[in-house]
N, C-alpha and C. Protein backbone atom coordinates (compact mmCIF):
# COMPACT_ATOMS: atom_id res chain seq x y z
N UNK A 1 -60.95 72.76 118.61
CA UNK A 1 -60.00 73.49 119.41
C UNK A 1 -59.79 72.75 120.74
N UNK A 2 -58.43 72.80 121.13
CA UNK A 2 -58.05 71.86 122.19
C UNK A 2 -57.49 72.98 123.27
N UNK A 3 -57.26 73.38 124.25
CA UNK A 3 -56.95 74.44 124.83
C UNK A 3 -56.91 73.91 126.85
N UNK A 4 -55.79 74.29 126.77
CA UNK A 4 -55.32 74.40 128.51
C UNK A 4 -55.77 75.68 129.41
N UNK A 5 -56.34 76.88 128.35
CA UNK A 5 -56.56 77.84 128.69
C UNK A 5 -58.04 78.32 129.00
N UNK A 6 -58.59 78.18 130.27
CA UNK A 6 -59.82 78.05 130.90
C UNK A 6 -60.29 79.35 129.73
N UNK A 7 -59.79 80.58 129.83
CA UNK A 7 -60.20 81.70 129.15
C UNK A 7 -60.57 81.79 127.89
N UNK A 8 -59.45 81.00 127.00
CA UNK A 8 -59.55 80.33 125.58
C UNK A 8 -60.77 79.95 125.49
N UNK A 9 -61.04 78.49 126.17
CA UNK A 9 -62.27 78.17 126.40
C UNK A 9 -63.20 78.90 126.01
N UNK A 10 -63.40 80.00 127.62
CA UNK A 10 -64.54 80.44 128.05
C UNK A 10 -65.05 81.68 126.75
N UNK A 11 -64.34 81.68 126.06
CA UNK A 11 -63.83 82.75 124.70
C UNK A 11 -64.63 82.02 123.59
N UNK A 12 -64.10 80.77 123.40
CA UNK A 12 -64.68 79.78 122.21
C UNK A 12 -66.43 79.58 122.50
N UNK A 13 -67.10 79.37 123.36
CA UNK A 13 -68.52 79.47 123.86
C UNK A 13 -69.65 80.07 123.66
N UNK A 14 -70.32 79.60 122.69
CA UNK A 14 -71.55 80.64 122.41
C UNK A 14 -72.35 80.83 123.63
N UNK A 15 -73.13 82.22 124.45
CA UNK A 15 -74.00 82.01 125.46
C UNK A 15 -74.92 81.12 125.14
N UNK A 16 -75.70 80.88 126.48
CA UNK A 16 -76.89 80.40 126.44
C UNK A 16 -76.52 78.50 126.30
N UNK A 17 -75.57 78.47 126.40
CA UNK A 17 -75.96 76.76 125.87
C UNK A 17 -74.64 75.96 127.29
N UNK A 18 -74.86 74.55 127.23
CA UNK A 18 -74.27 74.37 128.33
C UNK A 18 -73.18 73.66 128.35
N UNK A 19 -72.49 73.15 129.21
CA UNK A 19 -71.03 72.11 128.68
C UNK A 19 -71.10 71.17 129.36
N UNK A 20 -70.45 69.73 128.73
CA UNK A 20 -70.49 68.77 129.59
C UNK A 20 -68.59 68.80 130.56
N UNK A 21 -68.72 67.73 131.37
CA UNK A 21 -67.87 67.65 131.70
C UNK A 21 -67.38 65.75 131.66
N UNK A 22 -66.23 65.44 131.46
CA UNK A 22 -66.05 64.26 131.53
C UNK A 22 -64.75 63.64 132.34
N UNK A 23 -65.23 62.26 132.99
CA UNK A 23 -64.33 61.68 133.62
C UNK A 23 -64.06 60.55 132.69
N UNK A 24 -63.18 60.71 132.40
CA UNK A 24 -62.50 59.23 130.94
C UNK A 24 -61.31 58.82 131.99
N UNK A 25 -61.95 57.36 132.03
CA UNK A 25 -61.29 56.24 132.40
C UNK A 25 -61.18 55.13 131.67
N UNK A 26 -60.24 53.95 132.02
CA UNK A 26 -60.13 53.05 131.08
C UNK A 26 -61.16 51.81 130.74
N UNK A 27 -62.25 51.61 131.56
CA UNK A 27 -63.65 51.36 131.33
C UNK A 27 -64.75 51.66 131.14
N UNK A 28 -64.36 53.18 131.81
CA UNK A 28 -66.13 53.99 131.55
C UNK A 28 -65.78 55.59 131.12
N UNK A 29 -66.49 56.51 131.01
CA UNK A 29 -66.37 57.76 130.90
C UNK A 29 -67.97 58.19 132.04
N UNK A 30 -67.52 58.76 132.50
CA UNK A 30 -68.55 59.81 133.44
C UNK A 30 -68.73 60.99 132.90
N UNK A 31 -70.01 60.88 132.88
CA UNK A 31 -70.78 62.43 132.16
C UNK A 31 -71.64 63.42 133.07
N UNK A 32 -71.29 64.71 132.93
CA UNK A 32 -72.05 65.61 133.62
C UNK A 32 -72.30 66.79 132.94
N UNK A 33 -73.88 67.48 133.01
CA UNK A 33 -73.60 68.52 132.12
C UNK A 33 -74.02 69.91 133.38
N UNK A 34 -73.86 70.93 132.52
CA UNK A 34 -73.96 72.33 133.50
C UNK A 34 -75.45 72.25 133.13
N UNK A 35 -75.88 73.52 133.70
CA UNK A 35 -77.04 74.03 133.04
C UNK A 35 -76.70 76.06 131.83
N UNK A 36 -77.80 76.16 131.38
CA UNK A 36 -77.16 77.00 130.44
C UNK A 36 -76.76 77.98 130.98
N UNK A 37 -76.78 78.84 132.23
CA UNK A 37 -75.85 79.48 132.83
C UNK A 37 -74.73 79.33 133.60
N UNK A 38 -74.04 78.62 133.07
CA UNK A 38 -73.21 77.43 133.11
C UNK A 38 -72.74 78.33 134.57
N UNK A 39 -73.73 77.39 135.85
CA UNK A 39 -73.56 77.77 137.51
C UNK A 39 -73.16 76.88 138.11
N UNK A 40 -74.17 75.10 137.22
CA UNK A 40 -74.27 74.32 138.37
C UNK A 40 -73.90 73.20 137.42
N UNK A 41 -73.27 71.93 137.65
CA UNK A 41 -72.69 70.73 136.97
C UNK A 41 -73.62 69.92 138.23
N UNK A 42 -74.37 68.94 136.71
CA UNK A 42 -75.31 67.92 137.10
C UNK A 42 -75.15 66.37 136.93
N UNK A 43 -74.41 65.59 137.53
CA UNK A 43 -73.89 64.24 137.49
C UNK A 43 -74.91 63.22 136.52
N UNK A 44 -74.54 62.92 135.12
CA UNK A 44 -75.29 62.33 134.09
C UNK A 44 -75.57 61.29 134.08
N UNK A 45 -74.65 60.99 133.65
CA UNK A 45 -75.01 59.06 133.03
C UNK A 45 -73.29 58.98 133.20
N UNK A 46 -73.26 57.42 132.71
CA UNK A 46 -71.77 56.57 132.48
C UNK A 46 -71.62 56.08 131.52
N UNK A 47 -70.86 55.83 130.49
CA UNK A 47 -70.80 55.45 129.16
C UNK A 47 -69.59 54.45 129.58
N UNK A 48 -70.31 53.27 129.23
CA UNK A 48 -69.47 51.81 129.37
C UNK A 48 -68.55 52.12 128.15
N UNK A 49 -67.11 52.43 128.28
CA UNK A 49 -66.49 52.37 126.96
C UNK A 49 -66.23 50.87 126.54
N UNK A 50 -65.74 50.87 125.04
CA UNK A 50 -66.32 49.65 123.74
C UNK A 50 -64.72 50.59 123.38
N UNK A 51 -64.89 50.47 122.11
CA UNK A 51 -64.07 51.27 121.22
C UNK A 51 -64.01 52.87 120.84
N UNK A 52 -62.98 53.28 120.40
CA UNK A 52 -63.47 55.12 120.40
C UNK A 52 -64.69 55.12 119.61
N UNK A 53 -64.91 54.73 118.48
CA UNK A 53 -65.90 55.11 117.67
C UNK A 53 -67.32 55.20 118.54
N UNK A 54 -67.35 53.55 119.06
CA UNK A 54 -68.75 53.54 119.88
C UNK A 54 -68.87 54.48 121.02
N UNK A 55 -67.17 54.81 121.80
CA UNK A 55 -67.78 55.56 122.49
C UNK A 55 -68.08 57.43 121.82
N UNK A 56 -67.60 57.56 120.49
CA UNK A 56 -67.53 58.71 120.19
C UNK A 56 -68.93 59.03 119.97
N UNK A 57 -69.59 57.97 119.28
CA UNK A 57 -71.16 58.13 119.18
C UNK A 57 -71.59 58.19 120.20
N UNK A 58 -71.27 57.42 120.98
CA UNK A 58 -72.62 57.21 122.34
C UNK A 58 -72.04 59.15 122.61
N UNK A 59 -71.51 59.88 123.10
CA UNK A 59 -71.24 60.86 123.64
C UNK A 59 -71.87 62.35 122.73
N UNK A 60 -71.56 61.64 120.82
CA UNK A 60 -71.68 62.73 120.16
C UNK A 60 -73.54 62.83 120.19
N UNK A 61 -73.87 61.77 120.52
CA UNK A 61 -75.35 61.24 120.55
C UNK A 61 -75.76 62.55 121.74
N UNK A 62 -75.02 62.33 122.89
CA UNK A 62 -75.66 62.93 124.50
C UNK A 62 -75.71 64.60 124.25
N UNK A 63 -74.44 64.66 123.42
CA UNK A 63 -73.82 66.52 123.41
C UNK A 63 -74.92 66.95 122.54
N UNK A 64 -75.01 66.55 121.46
CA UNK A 64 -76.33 67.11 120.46
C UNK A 64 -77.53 67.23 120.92
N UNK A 65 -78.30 65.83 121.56
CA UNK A 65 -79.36 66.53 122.39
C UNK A 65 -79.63 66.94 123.74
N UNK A 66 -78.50 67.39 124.53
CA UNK A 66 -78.49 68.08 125.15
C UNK A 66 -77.81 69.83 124.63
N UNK A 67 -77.53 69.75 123.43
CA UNK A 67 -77.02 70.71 122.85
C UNK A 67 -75.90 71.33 123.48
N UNK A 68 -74.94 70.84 123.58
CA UNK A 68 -73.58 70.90 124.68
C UNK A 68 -72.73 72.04 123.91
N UNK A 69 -72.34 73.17 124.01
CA UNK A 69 -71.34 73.70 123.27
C UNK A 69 -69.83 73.74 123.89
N UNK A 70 -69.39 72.86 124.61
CA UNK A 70 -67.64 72.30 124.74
C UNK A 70 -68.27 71.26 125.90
N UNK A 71 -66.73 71.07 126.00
CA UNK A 71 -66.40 70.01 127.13
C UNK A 71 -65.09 70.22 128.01
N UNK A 72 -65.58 70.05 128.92
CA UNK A 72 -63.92 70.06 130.32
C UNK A 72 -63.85 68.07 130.51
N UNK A 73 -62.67 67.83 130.28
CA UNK A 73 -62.39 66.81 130.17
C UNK A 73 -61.23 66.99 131.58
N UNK A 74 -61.55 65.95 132.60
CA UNK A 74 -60.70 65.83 133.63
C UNK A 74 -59.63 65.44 133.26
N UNK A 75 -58.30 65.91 133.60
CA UNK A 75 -56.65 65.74 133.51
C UNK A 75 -56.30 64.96 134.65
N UNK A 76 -56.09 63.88 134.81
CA UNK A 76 -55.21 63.05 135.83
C UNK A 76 -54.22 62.92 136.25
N UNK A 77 -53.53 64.26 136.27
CA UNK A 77 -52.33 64.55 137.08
C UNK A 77 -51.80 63.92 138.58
N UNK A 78 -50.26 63.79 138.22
CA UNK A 78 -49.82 62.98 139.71
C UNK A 78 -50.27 64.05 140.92
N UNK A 79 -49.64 63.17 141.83
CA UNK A 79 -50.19 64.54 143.07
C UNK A 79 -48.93 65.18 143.15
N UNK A 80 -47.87 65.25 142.81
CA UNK A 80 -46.97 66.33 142.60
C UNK A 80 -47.33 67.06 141.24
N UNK A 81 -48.23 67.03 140.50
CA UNK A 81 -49.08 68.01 139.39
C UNK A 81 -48.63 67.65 137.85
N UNK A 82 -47.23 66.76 138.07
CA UNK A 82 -46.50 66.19 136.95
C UNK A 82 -47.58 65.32 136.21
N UNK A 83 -47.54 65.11 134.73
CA UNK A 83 -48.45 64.45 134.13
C UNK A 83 -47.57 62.94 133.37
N UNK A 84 -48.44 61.98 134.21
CA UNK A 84 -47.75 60.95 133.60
C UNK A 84 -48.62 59.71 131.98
N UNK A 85 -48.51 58.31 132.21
CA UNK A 85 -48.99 57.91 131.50
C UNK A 85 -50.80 58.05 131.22
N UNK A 86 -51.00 57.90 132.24
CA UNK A 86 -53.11 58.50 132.36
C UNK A 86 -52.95 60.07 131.50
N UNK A 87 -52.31 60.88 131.93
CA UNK A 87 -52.34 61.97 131.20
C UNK A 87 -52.46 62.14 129.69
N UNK A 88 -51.29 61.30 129.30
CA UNK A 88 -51.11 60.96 127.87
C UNK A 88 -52.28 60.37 127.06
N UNK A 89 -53.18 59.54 127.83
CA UNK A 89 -53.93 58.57 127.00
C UNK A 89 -55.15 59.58 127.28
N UNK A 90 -55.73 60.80 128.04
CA UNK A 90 -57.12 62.03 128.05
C UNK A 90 -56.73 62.92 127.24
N UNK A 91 -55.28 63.44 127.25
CA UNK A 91 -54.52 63.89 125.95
C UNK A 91 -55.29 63.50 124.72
N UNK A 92 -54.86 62.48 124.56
CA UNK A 92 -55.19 61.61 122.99
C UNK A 92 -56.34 61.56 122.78
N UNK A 93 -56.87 60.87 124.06
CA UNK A 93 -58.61 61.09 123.54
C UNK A 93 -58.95 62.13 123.38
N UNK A 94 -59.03 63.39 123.84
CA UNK A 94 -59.05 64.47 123.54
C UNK A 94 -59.10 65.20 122.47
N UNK A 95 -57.69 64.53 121.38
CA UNK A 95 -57.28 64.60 120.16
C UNK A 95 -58.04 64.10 119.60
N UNK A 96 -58.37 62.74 119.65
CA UNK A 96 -59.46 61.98 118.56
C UNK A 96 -60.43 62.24 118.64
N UNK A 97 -61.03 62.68 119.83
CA UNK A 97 -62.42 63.34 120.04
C UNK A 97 -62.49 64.50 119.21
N UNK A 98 -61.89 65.62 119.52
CA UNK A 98 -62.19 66.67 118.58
C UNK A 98 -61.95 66.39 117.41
N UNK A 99 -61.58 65.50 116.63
CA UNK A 99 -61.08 65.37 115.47
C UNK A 99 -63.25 64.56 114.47
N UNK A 100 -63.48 64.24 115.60
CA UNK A 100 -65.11 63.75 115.44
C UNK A 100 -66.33 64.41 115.84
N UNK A 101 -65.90 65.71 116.47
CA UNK A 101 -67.02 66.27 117.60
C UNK A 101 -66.31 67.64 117.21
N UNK A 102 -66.97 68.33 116.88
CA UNK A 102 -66.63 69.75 116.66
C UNK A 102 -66.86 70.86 117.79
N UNK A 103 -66.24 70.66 118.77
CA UNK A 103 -66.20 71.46 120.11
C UNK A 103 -64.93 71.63 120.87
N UNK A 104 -65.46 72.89 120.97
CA UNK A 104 -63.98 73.38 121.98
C UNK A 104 -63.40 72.31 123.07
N UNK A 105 -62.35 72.05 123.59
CA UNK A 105 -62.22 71.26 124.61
C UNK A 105 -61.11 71.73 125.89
N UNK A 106 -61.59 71.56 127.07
CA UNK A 106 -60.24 72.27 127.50
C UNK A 106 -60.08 71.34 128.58
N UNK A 107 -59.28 71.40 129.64
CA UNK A 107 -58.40 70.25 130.53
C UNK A 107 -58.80 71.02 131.96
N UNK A 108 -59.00 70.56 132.66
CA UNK A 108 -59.66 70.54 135.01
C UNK A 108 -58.57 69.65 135.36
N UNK A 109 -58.34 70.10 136.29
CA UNK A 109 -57.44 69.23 137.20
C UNK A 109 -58.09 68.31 137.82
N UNK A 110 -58.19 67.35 137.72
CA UNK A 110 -58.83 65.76 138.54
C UNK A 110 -58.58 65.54 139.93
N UNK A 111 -57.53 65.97 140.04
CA UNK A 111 -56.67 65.25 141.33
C UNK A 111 -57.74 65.51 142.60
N UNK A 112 -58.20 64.30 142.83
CA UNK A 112 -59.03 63.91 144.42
C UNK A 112 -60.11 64.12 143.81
N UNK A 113 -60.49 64.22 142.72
CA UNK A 113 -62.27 64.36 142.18
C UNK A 113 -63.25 63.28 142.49
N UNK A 114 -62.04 62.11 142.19
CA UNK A 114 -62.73 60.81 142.64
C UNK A 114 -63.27 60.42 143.97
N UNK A 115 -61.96 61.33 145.30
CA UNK A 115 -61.91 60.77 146.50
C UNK A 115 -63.52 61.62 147.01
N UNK A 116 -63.77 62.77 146.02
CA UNK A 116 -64.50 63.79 146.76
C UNK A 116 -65.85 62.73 146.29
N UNK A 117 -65.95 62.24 145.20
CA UNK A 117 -67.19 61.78 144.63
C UNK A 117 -67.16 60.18 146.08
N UNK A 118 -66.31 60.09 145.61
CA UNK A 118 -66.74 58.80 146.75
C UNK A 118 -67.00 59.06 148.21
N UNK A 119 -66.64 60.16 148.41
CA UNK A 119 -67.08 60.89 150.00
C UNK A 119 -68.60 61.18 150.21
N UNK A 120 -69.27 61.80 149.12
CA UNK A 120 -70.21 62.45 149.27
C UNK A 120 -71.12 61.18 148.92
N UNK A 121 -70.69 60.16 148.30
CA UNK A 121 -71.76 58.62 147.95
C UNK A 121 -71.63 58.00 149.52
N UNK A 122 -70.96 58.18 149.69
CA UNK A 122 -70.86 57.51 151.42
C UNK A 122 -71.32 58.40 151.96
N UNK A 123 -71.23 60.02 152.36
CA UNK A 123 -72.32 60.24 153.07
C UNK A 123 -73.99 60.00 152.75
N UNK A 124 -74.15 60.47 151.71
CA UNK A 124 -75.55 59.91 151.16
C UNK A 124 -75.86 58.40 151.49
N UNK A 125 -75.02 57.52 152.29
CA UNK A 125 -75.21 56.35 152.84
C UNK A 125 -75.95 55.20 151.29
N UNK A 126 -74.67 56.07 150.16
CA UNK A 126 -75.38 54.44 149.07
C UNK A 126 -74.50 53.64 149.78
N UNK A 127 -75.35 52.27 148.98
CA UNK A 127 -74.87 50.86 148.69
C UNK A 127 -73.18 51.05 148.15
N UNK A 128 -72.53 49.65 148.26
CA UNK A 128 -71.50 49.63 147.57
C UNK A 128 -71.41 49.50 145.84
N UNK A 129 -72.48 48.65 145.62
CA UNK A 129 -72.85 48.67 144.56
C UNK A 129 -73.61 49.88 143.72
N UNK A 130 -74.09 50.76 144.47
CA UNK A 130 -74.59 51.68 143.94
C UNK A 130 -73.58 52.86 143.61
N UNK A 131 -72.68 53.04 144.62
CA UNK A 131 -71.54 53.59 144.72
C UNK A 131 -70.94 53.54 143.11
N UNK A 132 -70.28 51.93 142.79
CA UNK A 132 -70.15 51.78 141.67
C UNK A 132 -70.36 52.18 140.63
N UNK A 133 -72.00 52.10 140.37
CA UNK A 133 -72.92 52.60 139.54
C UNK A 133 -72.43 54.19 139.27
N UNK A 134 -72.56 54.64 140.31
CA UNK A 134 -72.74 56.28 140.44
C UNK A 134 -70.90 56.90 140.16
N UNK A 135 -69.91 56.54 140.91
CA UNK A 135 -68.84 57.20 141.10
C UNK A 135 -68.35 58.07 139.71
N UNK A 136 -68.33 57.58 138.54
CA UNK A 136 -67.38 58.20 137.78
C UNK A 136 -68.45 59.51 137.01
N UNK A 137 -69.72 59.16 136.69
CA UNK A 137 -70.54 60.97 136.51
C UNK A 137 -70.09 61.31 137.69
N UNK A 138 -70.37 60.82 139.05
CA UNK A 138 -70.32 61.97 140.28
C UNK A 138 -68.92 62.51 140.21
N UNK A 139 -68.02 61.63 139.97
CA UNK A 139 -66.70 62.41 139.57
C UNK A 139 -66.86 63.71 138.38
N UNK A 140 -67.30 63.24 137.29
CA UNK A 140 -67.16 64.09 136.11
C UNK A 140 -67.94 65.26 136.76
N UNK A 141 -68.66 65.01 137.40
CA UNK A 141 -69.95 66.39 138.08
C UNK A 141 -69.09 67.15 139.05
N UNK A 142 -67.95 66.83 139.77
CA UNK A 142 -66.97 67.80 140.29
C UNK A 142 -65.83 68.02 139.41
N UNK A 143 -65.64 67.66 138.80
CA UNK A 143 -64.70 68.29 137.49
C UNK A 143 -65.06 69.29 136.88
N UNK A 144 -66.36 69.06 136.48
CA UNK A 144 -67.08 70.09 135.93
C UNK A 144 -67.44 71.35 136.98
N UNK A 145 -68.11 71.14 138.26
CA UNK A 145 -68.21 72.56 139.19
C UNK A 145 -67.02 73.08 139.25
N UNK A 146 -66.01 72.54 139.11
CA UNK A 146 -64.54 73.15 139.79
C UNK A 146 -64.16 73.73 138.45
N UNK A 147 -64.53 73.64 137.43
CA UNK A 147 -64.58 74.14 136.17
C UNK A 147 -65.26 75.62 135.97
N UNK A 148 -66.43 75.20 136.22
CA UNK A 148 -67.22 75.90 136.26
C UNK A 148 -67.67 77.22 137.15
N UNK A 149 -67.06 77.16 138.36
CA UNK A 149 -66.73 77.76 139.70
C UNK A 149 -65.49 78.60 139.48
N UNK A 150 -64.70 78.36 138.58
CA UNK A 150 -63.37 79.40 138.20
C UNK A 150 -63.70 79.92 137.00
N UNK A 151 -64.52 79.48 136.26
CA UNK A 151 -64.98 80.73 135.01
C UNK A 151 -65.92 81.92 135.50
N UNK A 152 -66.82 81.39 136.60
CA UNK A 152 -67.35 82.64 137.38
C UNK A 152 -66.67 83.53 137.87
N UNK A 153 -65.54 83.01 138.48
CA UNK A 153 -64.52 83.87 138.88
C UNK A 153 -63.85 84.84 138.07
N UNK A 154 -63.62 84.28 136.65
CA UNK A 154 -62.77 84.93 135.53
C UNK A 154 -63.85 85.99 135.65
N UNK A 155 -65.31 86.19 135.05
CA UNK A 155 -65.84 86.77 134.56
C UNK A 155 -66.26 87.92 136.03
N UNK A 156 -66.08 87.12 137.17
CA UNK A 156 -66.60 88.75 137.85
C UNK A 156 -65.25 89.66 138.48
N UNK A 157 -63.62 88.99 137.91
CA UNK A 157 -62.65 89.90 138.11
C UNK A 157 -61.97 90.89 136.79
C-alpha cells in the first residue's frame, strides 16, 4: 500500500512495532527508525545506493530486524510545494519498493529537512567530513519526527 494519506497510514499499522523513515537520494538513502511508540525518530545508518535490488536488500535486511511495520519516505517538493523531477523518481522508488517489501508506505514533506539536519551538525560543532557522514539519516530522522509528531496529533484530536 502506497498512500499520501498520513491517516491511511496510521490505519494500515499494527501497534507496538516501529517505522522507519527515509531520505532517498541519488547516492545514498538515510535511515531512521521510531521507537515502538512511535514518539521519537532515531537517525540510523546510510545506505550507499548500488542498484535497486542491492539497495532493496540492504533496507529489506534493516526493516526485518528491526521489525519495521511501514515507512515515511521523504517527498522533495519545490518550495512553492509543486512536485517536480526528484518527486517523480521517490514516487517510483516507492513503487518498486513496495512491489519487494510488503509495507505500507506513505509520503512527509522534505522541504528544509536537509537545511535543519545540517543546522543541528553544525551546532553539535561536527567536522565537515563528519557532517557528510551523518547528514542524510539526520535528514531521514526529521522526516520521520515531523511524521511522527502529526500522527500524535491525529490521534489526540
Amino acid at each position: 500500500m502506497i498512500t499520501d494519506d498520513l491517516a491511511e497510514f496510521a490505519g494500515a499499522l499494527p501497534a507496538g512495532r516501529a517505522v522507519a523513515g527515509l531520505d532517498f537520494g541519488t547516492k545514498t538513502i538515510g535511515v531512521a527508525v521510531s521507537d515502538r511508540l512511535l514518539s521519537v525518530a532515531t537517525p540510523l545508518e546510510t545506505v550507499k545506493r548500488k542498484k535497486f535490488t542491492a539497495d532493496a536488500a540492504a533496507l529489506s535486511k534493516l526493516f526485518s530486524h528491526r521489525e519495521i511495520a511501514g515507512i515515511v519516505l521523504g517527498l522533495p517538493r519545490n518550495m512553492d510545494g509543486s512536485e517536480g523531477p526528484r518527486c517523480q523518481s521517490t514516487r517510483s522508488f516507492a513503487r518498486n519498493l513496495a512491489s519487494v517489501i510488503d509495507l505500507p508506505v506513505t509520503f512527509w514533506d522534505e522541504r528544509l529537512s536537509t537545511v535543519a539536519a545540517e543546522r543541528s551538525l553544525l551546532e553539535a560543532d561536527a567536522s565537515r567530513a563528519k557532517r557528510a557522514e551523518l547528514i542524510d539519516n539526520v535528514a531521514a530522522g526529521y522526516i520521520l519526527q515531523g511524521a511522527l509528531d502529526r500522527l500524535r496529533h491525529m490521534r489526540q484530536t
